[in-house]
Protein backbone atom coordinates (compact mmCIF):
# COMPACT_ATOMS: atom_id res chain seq x y z
CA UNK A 1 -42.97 -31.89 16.72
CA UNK A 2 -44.94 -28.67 15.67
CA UNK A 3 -43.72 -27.21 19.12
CA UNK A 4 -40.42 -27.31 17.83
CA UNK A 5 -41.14 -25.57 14.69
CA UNK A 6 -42.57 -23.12 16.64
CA UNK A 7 -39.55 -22.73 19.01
CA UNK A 8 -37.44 -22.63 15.85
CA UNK A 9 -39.35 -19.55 14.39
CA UNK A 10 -39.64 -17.80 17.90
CA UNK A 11 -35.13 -18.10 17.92
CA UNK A 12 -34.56 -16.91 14.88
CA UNK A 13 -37.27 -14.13 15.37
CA UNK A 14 -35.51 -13.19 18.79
CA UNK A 15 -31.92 -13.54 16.69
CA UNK A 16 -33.36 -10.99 13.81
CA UNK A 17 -34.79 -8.61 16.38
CA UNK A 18 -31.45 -8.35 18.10
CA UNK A 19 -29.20 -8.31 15.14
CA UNK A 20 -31.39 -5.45 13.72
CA UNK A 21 -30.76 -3.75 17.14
CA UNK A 22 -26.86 -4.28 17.24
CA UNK A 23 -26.77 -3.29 13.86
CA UNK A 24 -28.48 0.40 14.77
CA UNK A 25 -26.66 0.71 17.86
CA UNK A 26 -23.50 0.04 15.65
CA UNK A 27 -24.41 2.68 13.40
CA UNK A 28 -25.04 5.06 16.21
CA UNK A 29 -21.68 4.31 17.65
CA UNK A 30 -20.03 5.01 14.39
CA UNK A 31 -21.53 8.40 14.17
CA UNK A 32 -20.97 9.49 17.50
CA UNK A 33 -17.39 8.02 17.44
CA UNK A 34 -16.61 9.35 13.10
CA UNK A 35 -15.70 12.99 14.30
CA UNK A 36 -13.13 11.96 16.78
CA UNK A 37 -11.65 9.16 14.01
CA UNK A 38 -11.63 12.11 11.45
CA UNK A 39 -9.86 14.38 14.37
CA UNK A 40 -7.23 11.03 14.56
CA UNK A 41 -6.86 11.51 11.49
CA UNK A 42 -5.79 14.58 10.75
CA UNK A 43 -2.99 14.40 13.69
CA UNK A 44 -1.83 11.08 12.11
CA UNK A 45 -1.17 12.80 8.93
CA UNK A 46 0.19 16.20 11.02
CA UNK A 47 2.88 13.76 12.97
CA UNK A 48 3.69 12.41 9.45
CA UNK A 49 4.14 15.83 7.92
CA UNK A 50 6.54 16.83 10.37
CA UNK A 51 8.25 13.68 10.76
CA UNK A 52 8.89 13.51 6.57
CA UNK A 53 12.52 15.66 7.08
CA UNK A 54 13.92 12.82 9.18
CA UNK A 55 12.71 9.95 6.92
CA UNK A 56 14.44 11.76 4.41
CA UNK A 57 17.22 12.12 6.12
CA UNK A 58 17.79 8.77 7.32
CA UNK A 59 16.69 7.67 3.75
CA UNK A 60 19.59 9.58 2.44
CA UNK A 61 22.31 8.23 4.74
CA UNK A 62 20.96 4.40 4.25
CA UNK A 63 21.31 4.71 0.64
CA UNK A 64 25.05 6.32 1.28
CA UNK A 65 26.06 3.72 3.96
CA UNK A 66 23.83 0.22 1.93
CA UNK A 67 24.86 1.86 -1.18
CA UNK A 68 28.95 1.36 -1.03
CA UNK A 69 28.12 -2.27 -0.34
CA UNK A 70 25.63 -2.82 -2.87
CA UNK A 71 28.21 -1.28 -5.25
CA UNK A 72 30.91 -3.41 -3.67
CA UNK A 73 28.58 -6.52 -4.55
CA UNK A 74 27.43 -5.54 -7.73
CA UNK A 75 31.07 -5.07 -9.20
CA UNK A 76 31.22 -8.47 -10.36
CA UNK A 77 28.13 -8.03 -12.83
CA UNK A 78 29.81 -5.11 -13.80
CA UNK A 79 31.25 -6.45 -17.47
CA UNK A 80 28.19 -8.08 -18.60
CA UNK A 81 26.24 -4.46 -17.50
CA UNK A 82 28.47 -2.61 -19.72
CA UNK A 83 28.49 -5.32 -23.07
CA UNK A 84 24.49 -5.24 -22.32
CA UNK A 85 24.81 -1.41 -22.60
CA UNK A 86 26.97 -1.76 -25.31
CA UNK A 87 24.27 -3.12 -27.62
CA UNK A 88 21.36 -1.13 -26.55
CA UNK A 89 23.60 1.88 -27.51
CA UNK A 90 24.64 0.23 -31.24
CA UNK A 91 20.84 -1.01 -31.56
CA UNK A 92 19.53 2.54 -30.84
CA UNK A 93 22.19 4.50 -33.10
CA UNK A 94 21.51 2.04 -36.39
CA UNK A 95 17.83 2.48 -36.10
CA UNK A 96 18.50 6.22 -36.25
CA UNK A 97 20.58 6.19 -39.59
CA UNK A 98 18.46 4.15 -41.05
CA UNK A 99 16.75 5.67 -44.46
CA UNK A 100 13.07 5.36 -44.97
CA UNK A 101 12.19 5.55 -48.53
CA UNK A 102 8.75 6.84 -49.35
């Protein structure tokens, strides 16, 4: 029975030994391999900087083409939009002519 105490301790000695190693050879690897992430990086955000124009672009001709049809769909709504609007603008101009004695 103690023998397989003793096996026990000797595995999980052998496990901690070689975790410790993988964890410095991981660390290693991450600073040999950080420069050419940070050099990724910066040509990542490069492609993006010169790729912004189209996105904008094609931004502005979705919301032209989406945009007739989410008018066309939105019509309906269009009453209760306007009474709603209606009331925020007679709320907002009584509160303004309102007299505050002192």
């Amino acid at each position: 029975m103690l023998e397989l105490v003793v096996l026990g301790v000797l595995g999980m000695a052998v496990l901690l030994v070689f975790g410790v190693l993988a964890a410095v050879a991981a660390f290693v690897w991450w600073i040999v391999v950080l420069p050419f992430k940070l050099l990724g990086l910066v040509f990542r955000g490069a492609a993006v900087l010169l790729a912004l124009p189209f996105l904008l672009i094609a931004g502005f001709i979705g919301l032209l083409v989406f945009g007739a049809g989410v008018l066309a769909f939105m019509m309906p709504a269009l009453p209760l939009v306007l009474l709603i609007l209606g009331v925020v603008w007679l709320v907002r101009r009584r509160s303004r002519s309102t007299a505050h004695a002192m």
